[in-house]
Protein backbone atom coordinates (compact mmCIF):
# COMPACT_ATOMS: atom_id res chain seq x y z
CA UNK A 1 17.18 -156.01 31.01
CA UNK A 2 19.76 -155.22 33.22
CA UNK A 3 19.49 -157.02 37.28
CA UNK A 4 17.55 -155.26 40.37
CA UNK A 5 18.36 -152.39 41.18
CA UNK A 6 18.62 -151.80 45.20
CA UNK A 7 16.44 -148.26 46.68
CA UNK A 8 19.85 -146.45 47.65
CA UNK A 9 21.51 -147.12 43.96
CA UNK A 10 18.37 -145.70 42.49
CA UNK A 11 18.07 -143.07 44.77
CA UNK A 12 22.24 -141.91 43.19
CA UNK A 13 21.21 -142.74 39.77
CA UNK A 14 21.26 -139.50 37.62
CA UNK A 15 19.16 -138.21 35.29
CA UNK A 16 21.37 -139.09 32.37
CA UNK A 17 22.12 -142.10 33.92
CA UNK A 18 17.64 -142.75 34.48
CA UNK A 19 17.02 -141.62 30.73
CA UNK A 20 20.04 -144.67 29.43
CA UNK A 21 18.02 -146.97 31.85
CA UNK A 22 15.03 -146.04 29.98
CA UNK A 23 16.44 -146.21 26.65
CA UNK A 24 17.69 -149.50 27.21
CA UNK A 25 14.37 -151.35 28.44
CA UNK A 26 12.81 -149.60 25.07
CA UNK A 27 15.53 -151.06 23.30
CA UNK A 28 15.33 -154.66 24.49
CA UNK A 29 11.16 -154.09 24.22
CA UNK A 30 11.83 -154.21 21.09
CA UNK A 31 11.69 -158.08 19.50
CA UNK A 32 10.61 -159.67 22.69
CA UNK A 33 8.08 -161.81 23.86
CA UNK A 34 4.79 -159.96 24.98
CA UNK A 35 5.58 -160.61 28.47
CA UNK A 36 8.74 -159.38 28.43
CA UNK A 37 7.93 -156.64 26.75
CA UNK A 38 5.08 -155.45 28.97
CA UNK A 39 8.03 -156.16 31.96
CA UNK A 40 10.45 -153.63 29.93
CA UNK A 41 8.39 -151.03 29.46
CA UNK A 42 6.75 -151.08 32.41
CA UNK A 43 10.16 -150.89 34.24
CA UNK A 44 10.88 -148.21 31.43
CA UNK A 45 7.84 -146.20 32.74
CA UNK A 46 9.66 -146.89 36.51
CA UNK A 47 12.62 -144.88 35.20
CA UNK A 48 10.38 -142.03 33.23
CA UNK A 49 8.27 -141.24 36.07
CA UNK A 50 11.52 -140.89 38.62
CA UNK A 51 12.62 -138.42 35.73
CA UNK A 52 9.03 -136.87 36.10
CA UNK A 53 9.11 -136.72 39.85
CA UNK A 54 12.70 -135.15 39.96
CA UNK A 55 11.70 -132.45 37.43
CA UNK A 56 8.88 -131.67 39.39
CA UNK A 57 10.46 -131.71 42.52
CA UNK A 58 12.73 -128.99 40.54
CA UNK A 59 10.14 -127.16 39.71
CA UNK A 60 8.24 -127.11 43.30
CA UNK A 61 11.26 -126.06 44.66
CA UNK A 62 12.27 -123.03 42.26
CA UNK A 63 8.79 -121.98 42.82
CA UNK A 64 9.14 -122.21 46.43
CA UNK A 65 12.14 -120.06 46.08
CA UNK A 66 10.34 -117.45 43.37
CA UNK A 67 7.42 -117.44 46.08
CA UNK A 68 9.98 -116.56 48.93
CA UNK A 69 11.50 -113.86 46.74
CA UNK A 70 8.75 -112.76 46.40
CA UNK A 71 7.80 -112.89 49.79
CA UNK A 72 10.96 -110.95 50.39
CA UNK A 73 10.42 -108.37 48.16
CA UNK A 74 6.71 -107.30 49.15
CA UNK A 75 8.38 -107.21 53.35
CA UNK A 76 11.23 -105.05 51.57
CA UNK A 77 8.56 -103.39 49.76
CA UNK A 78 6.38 -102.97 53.12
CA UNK A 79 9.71 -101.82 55.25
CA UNK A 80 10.53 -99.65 52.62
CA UNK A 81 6.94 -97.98 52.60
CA UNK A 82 6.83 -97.96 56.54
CA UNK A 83 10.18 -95.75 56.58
CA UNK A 84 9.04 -93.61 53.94
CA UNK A 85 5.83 -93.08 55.99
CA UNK A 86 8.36 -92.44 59.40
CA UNK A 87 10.00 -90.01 57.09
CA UNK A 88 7.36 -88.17 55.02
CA UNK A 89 6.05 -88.35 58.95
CA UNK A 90 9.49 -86.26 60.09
CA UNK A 91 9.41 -84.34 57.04
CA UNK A 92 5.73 -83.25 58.02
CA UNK A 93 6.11 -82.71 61.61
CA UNK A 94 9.14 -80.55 60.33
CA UNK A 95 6.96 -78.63 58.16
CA UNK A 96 4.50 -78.03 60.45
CA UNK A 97 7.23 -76.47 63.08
CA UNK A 98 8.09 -74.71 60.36
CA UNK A 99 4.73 -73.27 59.66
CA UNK A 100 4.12 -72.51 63.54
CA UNK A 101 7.38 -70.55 63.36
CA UNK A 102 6.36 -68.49 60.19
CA UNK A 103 3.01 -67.89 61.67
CA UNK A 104 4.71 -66.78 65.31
CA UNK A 105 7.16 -64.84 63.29
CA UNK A 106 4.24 -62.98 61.49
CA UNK A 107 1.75 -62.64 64.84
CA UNK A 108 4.97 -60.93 65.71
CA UNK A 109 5.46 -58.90 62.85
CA UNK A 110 2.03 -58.01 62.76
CA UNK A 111 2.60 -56.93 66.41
CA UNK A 112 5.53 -55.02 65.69
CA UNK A 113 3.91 -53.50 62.69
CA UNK A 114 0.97 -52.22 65.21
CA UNK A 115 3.30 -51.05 67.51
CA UNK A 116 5.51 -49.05 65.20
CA UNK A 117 1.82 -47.69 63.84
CA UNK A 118 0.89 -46.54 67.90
CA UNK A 119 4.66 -44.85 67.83
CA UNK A 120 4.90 -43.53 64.46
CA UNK A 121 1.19 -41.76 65.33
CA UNK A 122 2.34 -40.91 68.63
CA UNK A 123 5.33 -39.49 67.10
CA UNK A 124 3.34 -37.53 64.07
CA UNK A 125 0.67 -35.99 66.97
CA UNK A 126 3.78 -35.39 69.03
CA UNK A 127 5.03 -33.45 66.22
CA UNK A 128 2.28 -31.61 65.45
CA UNK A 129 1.61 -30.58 68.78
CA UNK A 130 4.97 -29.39 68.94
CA UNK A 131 4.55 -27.31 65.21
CA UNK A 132 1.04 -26.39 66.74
CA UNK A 133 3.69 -25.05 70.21
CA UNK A 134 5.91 -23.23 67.29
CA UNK A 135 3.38 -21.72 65.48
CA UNK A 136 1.15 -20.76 68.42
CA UNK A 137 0.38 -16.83 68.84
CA UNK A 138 1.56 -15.01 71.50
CA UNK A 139 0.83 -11.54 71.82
CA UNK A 140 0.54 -8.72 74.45
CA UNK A 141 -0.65 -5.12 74.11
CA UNK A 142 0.38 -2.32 75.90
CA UNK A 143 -0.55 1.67 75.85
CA UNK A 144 1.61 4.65 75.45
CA UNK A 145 -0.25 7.68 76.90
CA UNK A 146 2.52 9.86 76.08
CA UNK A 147 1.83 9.71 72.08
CA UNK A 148 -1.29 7.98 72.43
CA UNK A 149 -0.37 4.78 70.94
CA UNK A 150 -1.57 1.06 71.49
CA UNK A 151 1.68 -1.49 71.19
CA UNK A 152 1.28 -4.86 70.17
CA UNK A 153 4.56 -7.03 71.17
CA UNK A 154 4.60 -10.18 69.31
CA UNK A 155 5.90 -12.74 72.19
CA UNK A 156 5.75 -15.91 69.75
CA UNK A 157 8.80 -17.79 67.90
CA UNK A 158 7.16 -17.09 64.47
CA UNK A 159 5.74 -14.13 62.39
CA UNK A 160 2.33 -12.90 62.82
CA UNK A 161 0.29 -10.44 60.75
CA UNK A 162 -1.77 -7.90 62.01
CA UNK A 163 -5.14 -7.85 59.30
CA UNK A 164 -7.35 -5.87 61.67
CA UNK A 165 -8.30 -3.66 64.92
CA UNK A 166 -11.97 -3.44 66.06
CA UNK A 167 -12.92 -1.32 69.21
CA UNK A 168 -16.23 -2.39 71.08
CA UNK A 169 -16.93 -4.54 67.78
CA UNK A 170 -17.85 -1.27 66.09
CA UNK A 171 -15.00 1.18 65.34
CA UNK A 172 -12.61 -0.30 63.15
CA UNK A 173 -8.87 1.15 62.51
CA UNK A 174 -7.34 0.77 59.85
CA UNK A 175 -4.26 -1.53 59.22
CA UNK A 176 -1.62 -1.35 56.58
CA UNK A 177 -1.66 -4.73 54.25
CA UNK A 178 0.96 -7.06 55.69
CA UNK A 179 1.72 -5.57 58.58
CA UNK A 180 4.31 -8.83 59.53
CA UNK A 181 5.29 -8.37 62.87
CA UNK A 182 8.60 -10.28 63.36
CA UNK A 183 9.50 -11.82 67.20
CA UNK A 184 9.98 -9.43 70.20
CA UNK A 185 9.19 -6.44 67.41
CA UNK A 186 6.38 -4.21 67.97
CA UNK A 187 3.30 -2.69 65.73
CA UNK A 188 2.16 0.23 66.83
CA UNK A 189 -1.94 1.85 66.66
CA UNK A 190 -1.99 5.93 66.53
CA UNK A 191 -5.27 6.85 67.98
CA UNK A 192 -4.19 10.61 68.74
CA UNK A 193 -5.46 11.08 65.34
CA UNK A 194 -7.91 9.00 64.69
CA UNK A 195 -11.84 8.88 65.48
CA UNK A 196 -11.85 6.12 67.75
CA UNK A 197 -9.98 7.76 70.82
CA UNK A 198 -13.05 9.56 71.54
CA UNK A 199 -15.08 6.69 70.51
CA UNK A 200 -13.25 4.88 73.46
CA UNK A 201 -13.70 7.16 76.02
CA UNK A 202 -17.45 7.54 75.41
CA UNK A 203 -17.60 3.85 75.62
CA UNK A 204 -16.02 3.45 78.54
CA UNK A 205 -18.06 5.56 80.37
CA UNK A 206 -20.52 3.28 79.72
CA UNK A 207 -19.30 0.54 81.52
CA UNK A 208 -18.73 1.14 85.47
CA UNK A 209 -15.31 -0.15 85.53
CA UNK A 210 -14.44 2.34 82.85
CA UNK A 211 -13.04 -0.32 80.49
CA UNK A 212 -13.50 -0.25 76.83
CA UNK A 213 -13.43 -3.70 75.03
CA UNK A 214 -10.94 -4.14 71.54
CA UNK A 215 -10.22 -6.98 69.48
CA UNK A 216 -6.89 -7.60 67.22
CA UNK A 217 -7.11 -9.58 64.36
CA UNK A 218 -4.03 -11.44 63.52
CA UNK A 219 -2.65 -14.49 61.63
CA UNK A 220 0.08 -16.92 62.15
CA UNK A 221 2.34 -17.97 59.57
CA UNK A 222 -0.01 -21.37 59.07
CA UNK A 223 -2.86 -18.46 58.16
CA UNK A 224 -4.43 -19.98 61.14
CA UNK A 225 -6.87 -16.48 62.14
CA UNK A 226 -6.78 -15.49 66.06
CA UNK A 227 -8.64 -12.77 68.15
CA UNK A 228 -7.06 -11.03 71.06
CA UNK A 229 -9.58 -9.68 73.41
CA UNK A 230 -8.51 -6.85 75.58
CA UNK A 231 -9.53 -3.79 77.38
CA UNK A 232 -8.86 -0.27 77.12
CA UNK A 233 -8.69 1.08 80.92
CA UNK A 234 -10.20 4.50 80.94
CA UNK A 235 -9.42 7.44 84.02
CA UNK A 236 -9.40 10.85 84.27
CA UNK A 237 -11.61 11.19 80.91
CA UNK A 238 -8.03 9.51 79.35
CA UNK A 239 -6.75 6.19 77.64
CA UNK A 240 -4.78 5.22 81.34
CA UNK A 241 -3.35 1.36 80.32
CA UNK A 242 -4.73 -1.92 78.41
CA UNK A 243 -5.97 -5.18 80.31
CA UNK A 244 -4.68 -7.86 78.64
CA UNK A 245 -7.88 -10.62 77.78
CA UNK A 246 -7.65 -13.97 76.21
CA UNK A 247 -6.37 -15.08 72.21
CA UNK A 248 -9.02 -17.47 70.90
CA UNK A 249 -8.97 -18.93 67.35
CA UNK A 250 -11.60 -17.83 64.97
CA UNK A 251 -14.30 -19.41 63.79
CA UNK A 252 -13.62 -21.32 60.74
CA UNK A 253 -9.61 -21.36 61.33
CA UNK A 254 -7.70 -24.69 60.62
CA UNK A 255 -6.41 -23.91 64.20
CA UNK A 256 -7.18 -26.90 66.90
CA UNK A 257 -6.75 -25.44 70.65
């Protein structure tokens, strides 16, 4: 058995150097005297234990180090979740300005859509009013007493057809088939020959402004149907001039006035 060993020279001692001390006492156990003995081996034990302690020690402090890794890794882990939240947060909020934009941009869409709807309809009514302007009639009727014949001027920008001539809604006269009369032409009514110039002078003695009422039946080029109301202005027992009346569409025409 080697001498004392002092608290700083065992505190230096290696491992390797604890295990030979070790080794030794077993070896000089062996052969001695039971005191001796129990002396080695308990100084053997000394030596083990120190070996025990130090491995330990190793071992507390390599899991003190795996538990701050660890601890490290779960506050990287944590960071790392509380920036993804920050950006998933960003990412959101940009979403969501995105989403308010798309739904300003189609409130405004939808507003534009309505008011290109208000125009276009404004525009299609415009336009129709303005066909209904072309297509309108516009007609006057004068009297020739010289050959007894009633004129009708057609005043409008579009054909009309004369389909009819009725004299105090009883005499009728009769009217060739598609009698078209083109703009500023004429169509001209004998009634030298025919029944109803009598039939107009006996009427308008009737009536004590001496006026016999006639209506002309016409059509645009639409076949809307209109009715021009007018008076036959009777003096001297003679056909003297026409009063011009009103036009009104007939019942049942397409025509809106």
């Amino acid at each position: 058995m080697s001498g004392y060993v002092r608290v700083e020279e065992f505190e230096k001692l290696t491992k390797k150097q604890l295990r030979q001390k070790a080794n030794d006492c077993f070896a000089a156990a062996d052969g001695a005297g039971e005191l001796v003995r129990t002396a080695l081996l308990t100084e053997a034990r000394f030596y083990l234990e120190e070996l025990a302690r130090r491995v330990d020690s190793r071992v507390s402090i390599r899991d003190l180090i795996l538990e701050l890794v660890v601890i490290i890794l779960i506050g990287a882990e944590l960071r790392l979740g509380f920036e993804e939240g920050k950006q998933q947060q960003a990412a959101f909020g940009k979403i969501q300005g995105t989403l308010a934009a798309l739904q300003a941009s189609s409130e405004a869409t939808a507003k534009t859509l309505t008011a290109l709807q208000s125009t276009t309809e404004g525009m299609n009514a415009a336009i129709q009013q303005e066909l209904s302007l072309f297509y309108d009639v516009s007609v006057t009727t004068t009297y020739s007493p010289a050959d007894k014949r009633l004129v009708i001027l057609n005043m409008g920008r579009t054909n009309v057809t004369v389909s009819g001539v009725k004299i105090a809604d009883v005499v009728a006269l009769t009217i060739p088939e598609g009698s078209v009369v083109s703009p500023q032409s004429t169509f001209n009514c004998e009634l030298a020959t025919a029944p109803a110039y009598a039939f107009i002078l006996q009427e308008a003695l009737k009536n004590k402004d001496g006026m016999t009422p006639f209506d002309i039946f016409v059509k645009n080029e639409r076949h809307e149907d209109f009715r021009i109301h007018s008076y036959f202005i009777v003096k001297d027992n003679a056909i003297a001039n026409v009063q011009e009346g009103y036009i009104a569409p007939q019942r049942g025409s397409k025509t809106k006035h």
